[in-house]
N, C-alpha and C. Protein backbone atom coordinates (compact mmCIF):
# COMPACT_ATOMS: atom_id res chain seq x y z
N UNK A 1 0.85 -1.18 0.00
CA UNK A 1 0.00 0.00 0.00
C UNK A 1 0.90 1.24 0.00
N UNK A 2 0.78 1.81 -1.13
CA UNK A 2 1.48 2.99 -1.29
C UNK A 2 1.64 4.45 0.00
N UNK A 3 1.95 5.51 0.31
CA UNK A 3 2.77 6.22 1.66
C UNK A 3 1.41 6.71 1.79
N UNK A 4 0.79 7.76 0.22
CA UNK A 4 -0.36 8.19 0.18
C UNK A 4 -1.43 7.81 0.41
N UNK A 5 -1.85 6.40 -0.25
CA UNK A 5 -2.95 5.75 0.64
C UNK A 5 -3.30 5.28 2.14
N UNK A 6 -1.75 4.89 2.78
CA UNK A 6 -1.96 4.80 3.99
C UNK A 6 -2.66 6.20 4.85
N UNK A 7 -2.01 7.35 4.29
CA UNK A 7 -2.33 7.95 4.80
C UNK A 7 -3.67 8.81 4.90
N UNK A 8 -4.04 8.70 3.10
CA UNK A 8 -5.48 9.15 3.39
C UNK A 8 -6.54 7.86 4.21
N UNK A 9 -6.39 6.58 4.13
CA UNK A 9 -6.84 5.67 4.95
C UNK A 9 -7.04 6.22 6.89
N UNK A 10 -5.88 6.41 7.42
CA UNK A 10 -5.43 7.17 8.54
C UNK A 10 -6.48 8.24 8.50
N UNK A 11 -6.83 9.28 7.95
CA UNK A 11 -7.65 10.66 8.34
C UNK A 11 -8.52 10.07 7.80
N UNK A 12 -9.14 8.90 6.90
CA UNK A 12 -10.86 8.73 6.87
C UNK A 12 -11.05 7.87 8.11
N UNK A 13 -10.35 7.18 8.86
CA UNK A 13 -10.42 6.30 10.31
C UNK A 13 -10.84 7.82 10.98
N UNK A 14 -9.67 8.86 11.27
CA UNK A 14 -10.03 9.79 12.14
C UNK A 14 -11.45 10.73 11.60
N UNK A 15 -11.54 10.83 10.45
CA UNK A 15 -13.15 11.55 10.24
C UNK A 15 -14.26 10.93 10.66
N UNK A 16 -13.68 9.27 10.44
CA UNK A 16 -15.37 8.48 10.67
C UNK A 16 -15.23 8.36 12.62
N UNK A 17 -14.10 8.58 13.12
CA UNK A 17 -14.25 8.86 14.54
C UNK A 17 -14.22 10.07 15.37
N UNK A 18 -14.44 11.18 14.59
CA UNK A 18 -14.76 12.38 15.12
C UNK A 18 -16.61 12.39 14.54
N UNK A 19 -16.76 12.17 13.43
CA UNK A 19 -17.63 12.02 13.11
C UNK A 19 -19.24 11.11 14.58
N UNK A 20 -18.39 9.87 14.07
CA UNK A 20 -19.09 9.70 15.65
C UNK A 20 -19.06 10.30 17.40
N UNK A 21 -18.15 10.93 17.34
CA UNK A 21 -17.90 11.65 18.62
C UNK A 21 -19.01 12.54 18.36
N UNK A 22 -19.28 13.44 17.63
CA UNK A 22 -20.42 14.33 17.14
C UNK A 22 -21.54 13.63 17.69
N UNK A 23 -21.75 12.39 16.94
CA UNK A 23 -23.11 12.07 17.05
C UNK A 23 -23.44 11.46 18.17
N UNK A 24 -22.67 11.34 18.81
CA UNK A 24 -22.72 10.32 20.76
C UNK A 24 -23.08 12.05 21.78
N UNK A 25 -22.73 12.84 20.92
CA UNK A 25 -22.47 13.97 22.16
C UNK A 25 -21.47 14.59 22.72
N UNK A 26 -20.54 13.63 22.12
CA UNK A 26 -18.97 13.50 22.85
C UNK A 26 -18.58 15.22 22.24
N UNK A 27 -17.52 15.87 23.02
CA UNK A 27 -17.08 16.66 22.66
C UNK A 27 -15.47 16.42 22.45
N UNK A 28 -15.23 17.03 21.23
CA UNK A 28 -13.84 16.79 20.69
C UNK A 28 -12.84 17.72 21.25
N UNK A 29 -12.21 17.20 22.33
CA UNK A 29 -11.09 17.81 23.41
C UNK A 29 -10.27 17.45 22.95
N UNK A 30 -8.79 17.61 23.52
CA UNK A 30 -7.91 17.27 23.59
C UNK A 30 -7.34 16.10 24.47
N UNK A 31 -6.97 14.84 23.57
CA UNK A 31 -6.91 13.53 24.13
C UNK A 31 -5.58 13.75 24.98
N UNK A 32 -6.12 12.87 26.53
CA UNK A 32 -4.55 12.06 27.38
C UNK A 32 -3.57 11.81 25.96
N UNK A 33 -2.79 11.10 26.27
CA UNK A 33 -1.72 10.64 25.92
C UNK A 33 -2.41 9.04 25.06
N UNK A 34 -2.62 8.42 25.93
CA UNK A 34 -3.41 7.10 26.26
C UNK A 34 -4.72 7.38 24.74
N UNK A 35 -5.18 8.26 24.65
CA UNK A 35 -6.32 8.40 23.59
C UNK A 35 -5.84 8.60 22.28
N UNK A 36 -4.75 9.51 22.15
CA UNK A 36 -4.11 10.42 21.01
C UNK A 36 -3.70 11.41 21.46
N UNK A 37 -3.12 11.94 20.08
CA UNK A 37 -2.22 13.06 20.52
C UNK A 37 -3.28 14.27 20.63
N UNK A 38 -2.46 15.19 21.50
CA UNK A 38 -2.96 17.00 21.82
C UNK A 38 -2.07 17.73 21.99
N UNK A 39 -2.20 18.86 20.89
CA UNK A 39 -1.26 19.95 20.77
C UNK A 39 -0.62 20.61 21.92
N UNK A 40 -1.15 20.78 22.87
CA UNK A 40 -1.08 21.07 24.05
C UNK A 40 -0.39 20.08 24.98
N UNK A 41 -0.60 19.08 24.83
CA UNK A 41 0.44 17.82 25.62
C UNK A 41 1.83 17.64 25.01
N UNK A 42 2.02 17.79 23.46
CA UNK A 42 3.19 17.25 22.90
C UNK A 42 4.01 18.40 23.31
N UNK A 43 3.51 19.87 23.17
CA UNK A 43 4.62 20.89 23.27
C UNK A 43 4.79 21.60 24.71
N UNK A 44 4.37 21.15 25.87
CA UNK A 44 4.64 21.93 26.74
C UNK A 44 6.21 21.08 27.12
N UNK A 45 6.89 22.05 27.64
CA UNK A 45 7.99 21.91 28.28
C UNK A 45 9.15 22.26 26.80
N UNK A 46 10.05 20.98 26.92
CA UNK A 46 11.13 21.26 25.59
C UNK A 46 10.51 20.01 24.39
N UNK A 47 11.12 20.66 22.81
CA UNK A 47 10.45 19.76 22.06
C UNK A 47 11.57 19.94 21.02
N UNK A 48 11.83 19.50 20.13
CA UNK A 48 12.83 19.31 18.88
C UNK A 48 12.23 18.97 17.58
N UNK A 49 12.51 19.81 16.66
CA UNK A 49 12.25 19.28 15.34
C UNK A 49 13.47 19.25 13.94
N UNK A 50 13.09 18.82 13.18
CA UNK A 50 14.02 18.64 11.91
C UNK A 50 13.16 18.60 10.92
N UNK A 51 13.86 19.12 9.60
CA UNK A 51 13.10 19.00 8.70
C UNK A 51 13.83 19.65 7.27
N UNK A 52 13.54 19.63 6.12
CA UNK A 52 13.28 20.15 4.68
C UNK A 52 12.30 21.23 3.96
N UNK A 53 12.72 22.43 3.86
CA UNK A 53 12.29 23.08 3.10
C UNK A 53 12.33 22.93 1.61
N UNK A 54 11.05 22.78 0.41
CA UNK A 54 11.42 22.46 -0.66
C UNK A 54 10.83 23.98 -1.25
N UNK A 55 11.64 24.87 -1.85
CA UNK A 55 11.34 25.87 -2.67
C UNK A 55 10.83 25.52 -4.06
N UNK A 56 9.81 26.01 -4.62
CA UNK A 56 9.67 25.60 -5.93
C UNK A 56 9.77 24.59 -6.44
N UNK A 57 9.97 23.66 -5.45
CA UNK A 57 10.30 22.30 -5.72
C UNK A 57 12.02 21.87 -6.87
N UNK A 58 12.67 22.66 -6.37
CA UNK A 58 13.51 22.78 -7.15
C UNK A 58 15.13 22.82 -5.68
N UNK A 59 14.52 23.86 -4.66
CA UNK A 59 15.52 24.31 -3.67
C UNK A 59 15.51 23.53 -2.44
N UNK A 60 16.47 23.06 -1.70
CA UNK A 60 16.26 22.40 -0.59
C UNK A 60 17.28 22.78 0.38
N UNK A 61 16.40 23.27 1.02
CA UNK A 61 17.44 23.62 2.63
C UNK A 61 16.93 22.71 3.94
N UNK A 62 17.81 22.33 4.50
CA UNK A 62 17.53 21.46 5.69
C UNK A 62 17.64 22.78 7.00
N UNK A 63 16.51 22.06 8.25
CA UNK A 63 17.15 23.14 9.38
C UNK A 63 16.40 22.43 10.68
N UNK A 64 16.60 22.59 11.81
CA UNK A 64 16.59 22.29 13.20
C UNK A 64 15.50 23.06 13.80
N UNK A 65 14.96 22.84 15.10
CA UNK A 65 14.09 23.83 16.00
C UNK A 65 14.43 23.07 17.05
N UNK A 66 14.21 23.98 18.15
CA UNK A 66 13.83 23.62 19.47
C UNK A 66 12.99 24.12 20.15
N UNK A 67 12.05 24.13 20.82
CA UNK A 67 10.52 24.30 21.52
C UNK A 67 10.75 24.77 22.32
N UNK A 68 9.72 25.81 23.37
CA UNK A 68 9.86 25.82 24.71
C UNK A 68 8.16 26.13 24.72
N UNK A 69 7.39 25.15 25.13
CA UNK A 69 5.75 25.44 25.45
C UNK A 69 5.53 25.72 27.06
N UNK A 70 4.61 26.40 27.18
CA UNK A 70 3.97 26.29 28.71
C UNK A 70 2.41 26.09 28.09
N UNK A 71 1.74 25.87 29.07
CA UNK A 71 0.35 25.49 29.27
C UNK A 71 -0.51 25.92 30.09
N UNK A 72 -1.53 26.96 30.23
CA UNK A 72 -2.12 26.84 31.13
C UNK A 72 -3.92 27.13 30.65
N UNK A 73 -4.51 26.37 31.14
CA UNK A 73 -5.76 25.61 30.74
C UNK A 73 -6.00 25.46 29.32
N UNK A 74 -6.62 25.83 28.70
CA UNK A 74 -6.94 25.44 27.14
C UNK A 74 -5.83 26.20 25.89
N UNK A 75 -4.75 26.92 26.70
CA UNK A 75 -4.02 27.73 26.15
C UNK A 75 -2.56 27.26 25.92
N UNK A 76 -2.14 27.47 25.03
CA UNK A 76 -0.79 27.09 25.02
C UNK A 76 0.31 28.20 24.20
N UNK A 77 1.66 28.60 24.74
CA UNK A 77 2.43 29.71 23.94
C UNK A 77 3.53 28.99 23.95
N UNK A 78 3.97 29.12 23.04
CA UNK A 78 5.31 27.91 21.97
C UNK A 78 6.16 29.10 21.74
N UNK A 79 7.57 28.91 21.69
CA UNK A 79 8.32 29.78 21.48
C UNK A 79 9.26 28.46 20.16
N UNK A 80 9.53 28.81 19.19
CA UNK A 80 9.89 27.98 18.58
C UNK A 80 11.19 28.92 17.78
N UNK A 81 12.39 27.96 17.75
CA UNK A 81 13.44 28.63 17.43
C UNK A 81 14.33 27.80 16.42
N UNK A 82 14.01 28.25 15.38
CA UNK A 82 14.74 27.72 14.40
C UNK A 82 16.42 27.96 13.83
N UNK A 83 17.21 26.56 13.45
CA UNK A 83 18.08 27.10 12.95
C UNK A 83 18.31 26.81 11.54
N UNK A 84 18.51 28.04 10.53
CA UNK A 84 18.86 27.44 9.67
C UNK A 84 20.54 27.73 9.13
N UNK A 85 20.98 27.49 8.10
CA UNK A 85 22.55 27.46 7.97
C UNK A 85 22.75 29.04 7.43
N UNK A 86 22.12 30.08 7.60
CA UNK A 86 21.89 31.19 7.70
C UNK A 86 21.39 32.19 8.83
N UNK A 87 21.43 31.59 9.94
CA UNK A 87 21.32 32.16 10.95
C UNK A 87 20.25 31.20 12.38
N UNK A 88 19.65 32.10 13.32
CA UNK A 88 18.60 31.44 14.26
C UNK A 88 17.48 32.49 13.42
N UNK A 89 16.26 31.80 13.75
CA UNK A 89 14.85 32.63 13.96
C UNK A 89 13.55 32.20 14.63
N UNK A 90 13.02 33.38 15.09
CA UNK A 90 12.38 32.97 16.08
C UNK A 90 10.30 33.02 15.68
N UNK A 91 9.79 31.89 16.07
CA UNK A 91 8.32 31.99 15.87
C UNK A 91 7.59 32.18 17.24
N UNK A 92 6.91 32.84 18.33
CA UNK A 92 6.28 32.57 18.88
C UNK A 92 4.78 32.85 18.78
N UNK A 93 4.05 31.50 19.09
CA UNK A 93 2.53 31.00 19.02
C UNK A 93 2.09 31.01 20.43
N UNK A 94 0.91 31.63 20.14
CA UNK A 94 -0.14 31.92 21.76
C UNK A 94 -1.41 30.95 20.54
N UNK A 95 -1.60 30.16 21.24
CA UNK A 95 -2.87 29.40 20.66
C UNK A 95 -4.03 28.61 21.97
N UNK A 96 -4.91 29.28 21.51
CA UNK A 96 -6.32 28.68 22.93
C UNK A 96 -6.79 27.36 21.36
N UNK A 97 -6.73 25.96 22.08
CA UNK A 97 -7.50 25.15 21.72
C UNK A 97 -8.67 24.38 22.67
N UNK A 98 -9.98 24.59 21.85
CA UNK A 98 -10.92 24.13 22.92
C UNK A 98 -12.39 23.17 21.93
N UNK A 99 -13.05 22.42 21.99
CA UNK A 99 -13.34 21.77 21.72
C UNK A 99 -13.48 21.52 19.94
N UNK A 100 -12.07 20.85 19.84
CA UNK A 100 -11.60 20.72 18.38
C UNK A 100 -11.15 21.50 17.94
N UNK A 101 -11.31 22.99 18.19
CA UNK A 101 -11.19 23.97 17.37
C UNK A 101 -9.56 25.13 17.79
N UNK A 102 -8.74 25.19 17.08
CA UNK A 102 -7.97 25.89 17.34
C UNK A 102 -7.69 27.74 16.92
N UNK A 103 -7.47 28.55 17.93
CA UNK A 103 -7.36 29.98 18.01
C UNK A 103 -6.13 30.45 18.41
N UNK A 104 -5.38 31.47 17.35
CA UNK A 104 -4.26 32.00 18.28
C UNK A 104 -3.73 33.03 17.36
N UNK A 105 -2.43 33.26 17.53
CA UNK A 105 -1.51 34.27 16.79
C UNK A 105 -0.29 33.60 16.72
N UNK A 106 0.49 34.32 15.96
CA UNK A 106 2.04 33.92 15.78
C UNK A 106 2.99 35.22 15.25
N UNK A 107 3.45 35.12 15.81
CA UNK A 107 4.77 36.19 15.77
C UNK A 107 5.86 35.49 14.95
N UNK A 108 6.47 36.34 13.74
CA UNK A 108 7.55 35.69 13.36
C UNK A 108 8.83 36.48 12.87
N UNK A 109 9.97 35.80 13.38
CA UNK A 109 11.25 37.12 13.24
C UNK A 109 11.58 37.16 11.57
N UNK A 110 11.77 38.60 11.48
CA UNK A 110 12.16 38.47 9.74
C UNK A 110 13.51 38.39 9.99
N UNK A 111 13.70 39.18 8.14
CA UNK A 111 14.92 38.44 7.88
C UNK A 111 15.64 39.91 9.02
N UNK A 112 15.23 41.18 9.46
CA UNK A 112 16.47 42.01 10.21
C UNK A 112 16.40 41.63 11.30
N UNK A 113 15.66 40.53 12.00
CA UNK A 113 15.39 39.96 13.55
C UNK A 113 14.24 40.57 14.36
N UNK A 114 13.23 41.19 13.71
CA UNK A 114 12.18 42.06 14.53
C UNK A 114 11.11 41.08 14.60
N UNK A 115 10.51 40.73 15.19
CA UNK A 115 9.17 40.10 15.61
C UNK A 115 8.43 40.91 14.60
N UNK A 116 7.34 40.04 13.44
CA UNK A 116 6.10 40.86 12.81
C UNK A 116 5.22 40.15 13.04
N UNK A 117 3.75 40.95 12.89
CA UNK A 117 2.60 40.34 13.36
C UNK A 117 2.37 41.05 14.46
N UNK A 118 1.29 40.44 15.47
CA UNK A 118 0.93 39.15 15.05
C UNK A 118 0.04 39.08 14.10
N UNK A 119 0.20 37.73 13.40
CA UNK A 119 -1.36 37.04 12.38
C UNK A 119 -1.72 36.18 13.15
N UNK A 120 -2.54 36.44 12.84
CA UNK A 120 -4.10 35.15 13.05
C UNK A 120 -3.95 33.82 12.28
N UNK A 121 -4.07 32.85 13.32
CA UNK A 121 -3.78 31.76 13.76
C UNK A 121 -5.37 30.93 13.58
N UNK A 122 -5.85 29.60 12.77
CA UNK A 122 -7.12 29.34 13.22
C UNK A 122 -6.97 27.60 12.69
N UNK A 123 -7.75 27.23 13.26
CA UNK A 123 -7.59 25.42 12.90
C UNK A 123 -8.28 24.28 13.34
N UNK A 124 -8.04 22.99 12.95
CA UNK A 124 -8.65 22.01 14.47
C UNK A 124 -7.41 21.19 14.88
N UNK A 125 -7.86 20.57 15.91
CA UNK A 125 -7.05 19.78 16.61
C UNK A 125 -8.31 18.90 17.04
N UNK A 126 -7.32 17.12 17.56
CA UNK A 126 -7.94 16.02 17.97
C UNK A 126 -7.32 15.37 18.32
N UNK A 127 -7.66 14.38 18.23
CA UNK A 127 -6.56 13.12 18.75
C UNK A 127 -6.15 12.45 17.72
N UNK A 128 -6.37 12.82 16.51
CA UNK A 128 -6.06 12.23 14.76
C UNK A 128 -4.66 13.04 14.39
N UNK A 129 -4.46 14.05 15.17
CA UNK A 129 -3.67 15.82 14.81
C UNK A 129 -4.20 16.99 14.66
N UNK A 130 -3.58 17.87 14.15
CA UNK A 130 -3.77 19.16 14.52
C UNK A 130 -3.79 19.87 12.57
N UNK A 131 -4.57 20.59 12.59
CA UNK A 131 -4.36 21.42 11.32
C UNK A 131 -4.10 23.08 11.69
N UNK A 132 -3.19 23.96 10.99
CA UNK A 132 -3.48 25.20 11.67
C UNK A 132 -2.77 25.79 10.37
N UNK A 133 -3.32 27.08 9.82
CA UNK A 133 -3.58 27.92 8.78
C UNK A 133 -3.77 29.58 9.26
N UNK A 134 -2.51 30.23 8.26
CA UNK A 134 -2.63 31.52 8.78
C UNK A 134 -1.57 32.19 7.37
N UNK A 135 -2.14 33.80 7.25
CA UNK A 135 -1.52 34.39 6.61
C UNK A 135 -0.25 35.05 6.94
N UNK A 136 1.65 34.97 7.17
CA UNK A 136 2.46 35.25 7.71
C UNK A 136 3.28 35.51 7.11
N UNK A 137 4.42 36.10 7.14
CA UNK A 137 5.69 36.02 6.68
C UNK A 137 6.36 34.36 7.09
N UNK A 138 7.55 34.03 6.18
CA UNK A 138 7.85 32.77 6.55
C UNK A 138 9.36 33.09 7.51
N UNK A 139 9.63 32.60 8.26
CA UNK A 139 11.21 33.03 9.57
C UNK A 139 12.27 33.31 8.28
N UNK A 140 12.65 34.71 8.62
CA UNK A 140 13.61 35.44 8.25
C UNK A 140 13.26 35.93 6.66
N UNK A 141 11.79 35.89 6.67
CA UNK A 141 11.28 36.54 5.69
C UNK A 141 11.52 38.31 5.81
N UNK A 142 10.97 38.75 4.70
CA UNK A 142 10.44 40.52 4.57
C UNK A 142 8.91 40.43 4.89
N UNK A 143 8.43 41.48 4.49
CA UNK A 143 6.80 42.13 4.47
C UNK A 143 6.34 40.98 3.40
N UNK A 144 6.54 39.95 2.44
CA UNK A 144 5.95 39.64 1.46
C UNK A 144 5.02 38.11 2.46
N UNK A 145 4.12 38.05 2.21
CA UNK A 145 3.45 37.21 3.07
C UNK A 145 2.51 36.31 2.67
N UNK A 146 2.37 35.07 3.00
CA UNK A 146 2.17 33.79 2.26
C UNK A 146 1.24 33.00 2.91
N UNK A 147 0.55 32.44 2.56
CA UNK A 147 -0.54 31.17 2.97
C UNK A 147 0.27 30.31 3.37
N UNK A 148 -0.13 30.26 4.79
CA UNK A 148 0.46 28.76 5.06
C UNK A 148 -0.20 27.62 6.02
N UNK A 149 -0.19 26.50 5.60
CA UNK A 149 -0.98 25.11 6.41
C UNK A 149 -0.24 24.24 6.95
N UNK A 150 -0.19 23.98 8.07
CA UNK A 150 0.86 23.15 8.73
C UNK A 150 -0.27 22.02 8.84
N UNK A 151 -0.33 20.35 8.34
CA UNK A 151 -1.08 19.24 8.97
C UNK A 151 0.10 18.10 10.35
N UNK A 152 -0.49 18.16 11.26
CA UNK A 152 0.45 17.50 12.05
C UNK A 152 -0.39 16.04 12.19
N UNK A 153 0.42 15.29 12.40
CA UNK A 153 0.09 13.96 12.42
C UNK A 153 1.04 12.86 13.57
N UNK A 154 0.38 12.40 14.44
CA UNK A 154 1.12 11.72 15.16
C UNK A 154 1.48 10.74 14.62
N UNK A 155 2.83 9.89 15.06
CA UNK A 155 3.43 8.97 14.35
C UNK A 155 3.20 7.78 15.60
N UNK A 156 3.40 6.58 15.35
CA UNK A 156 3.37 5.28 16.68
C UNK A 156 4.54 5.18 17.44
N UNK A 157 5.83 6.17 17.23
CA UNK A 157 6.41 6.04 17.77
C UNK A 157 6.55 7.72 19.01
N UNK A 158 5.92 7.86 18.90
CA UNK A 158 5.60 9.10 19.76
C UNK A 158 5.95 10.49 19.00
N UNK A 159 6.73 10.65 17.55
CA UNK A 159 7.03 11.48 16.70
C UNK A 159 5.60 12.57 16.15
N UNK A 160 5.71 13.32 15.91
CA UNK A 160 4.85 13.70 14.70
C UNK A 160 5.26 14.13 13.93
N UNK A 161 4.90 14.10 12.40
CA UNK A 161 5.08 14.30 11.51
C UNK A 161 4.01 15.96 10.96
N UNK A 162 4.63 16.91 10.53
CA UNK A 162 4.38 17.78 9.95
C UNK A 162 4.22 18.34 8.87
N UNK A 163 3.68 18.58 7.71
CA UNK A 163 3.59 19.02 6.39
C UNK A 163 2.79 20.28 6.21
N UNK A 164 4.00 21.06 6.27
CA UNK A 164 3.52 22.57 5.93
C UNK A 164 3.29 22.96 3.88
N UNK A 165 2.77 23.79 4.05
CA UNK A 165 2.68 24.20 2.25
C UNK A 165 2.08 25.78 2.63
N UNK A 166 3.13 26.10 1.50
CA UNK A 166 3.10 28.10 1.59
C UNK A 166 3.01 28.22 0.32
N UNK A 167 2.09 29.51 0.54
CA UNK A 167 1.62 29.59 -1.28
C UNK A 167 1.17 30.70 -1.09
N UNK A 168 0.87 31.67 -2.31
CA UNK A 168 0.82 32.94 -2.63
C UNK A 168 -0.84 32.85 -3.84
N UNK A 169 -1.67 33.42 -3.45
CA UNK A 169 -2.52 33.65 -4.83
C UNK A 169 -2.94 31.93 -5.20
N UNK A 170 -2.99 31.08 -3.71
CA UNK A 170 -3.54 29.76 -4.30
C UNK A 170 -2.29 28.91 -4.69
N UNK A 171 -1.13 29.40 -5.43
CA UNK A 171 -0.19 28.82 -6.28
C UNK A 171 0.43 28.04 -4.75
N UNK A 172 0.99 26.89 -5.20
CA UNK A 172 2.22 26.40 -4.01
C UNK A 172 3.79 26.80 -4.51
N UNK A 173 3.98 27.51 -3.70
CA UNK A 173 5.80 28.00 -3.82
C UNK A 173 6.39 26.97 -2.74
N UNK A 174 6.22 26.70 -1.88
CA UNK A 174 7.25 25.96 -0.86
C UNK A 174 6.50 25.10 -0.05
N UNK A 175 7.18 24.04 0.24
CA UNK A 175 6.76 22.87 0.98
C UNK A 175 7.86 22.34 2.05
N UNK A 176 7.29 21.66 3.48
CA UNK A 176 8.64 21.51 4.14
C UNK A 176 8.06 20.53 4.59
N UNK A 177 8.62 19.38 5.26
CA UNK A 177 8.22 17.94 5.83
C UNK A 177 9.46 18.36 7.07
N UNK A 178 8.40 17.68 8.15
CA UNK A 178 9.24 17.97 9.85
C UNK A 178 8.64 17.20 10.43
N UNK A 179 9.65 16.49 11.43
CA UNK A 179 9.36 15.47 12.27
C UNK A 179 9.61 16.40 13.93
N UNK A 180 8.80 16.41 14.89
CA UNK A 180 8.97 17.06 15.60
C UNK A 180 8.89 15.74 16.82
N UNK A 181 9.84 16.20 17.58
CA UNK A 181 9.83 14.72 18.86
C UNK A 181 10.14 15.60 20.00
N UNK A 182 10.08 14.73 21.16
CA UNK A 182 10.00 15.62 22.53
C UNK A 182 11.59 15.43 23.52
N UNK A 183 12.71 14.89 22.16
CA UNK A 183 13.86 14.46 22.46
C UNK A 183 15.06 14.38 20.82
N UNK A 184 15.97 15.13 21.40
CA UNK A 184 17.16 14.12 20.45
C UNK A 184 17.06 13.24 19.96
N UNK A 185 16.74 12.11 21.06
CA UNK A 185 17.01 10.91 20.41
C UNK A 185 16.09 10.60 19.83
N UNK A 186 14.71 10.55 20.47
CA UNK A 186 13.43 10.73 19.43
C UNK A 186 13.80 10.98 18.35
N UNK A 187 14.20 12.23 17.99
CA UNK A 187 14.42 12.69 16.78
C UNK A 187 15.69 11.82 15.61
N UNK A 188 16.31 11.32 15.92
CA UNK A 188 17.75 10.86 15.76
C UNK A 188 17.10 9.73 14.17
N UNK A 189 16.21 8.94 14.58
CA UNK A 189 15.62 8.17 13.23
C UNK A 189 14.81 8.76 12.10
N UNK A 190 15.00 9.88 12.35
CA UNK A 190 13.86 10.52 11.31
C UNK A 190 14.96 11.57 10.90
N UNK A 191 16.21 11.44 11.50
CA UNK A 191 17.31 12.73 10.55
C UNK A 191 17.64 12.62 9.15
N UNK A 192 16.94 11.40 8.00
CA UNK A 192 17.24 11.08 7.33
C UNK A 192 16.02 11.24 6.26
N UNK A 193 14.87 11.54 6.76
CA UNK A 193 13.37 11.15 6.47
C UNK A 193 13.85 12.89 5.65
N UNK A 194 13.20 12.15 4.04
CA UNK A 194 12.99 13.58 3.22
C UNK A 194 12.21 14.49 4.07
């Protein structure tokens, strides 16, 4: 079974079980650990990611992050600090997630190091992952500002997997795949993963 089918297989399991959560009454929170993943559980404290930027599908830069979340009730603020082989930059996210539905802002350093924004932040989250969509500059960007969709997806080994896509006018200009883990070593098997 091909990468793609598994995976649209994976989000029609999670539609036909949010789907029923709807219809029981259930409200779509943010799962323990034990249920699935929650945006709010994976990033509080320290977190690590890696990953590929693909420009135009033509350019590829690799680069690092490291996390610092706190938590307090349905709220969560991520300070996320990227490196790439051109410098550090910095994202910080204030996001309230509350039944399924995600709200927040994001701050992001351009390319002279100033915090811009904030933009508006909006999405869902579950125990399937998290989707979140906002109009921004991309880290160590200018004023020129881009659509962007991050889908997060938990992996079985406690990883998640990330697939952002930035685009201008609908068009896709850039794509990045990131494995984000709550450790080094976590991270250490996926340093290789396009």
């Amino acid at each position: 079974m091909a990468v793609a089918e598994k995976l649209a297989n994976a989000r029609m399991r999670a539609i036909r079980a949010l789907a029923l959560a709807a219809l029981v009454g259930l409200c779509v929170a943010p799962a323990s650990a034990a249920e699935g993943f929650s945006l709010r559980s994976f990033f509080v404290g320290k977190s690590v990611s890696a990953g590929e930027i693909r420009t135009l599908a033509l350019f590829g830069e690799r680069f690092t992050a490291g996390f610092s979340g706190s938590v307090s009730g349905d709220e969560l603020d991520l300070d996320e600090r990227f490196r790439f082989a051109d410098g550090e930059r910095l994202q910080r996210w204030h996001l309230t997630e509350r039944d399924g539905r995600l709200a927040g802002t994001v701050l992001t350093e351009d390319g002279e190091g100033r915090l811009q924004g904030p933009f508006p932040v909006s999405g869902t989250a579950g125990p399937g992952g998290a989707t979140l969509r906002y109009r921004g500059i991309a880290p160590g960007g200018g004023r020129f500002q881009l659509e962007f969709r991050h889908e997060m997806t938990p992996r079985g080994d406690g990883t998640v997997e990330n697939r952002v896509r930035a685009s201008r006018f609908g068009l896709p200009l850039a794509r990045a795949t990131v494995t984000f883990a709550k450790s080094a070593e976590a991270l250490e098997t996926h340093l290789s993963d396009p």
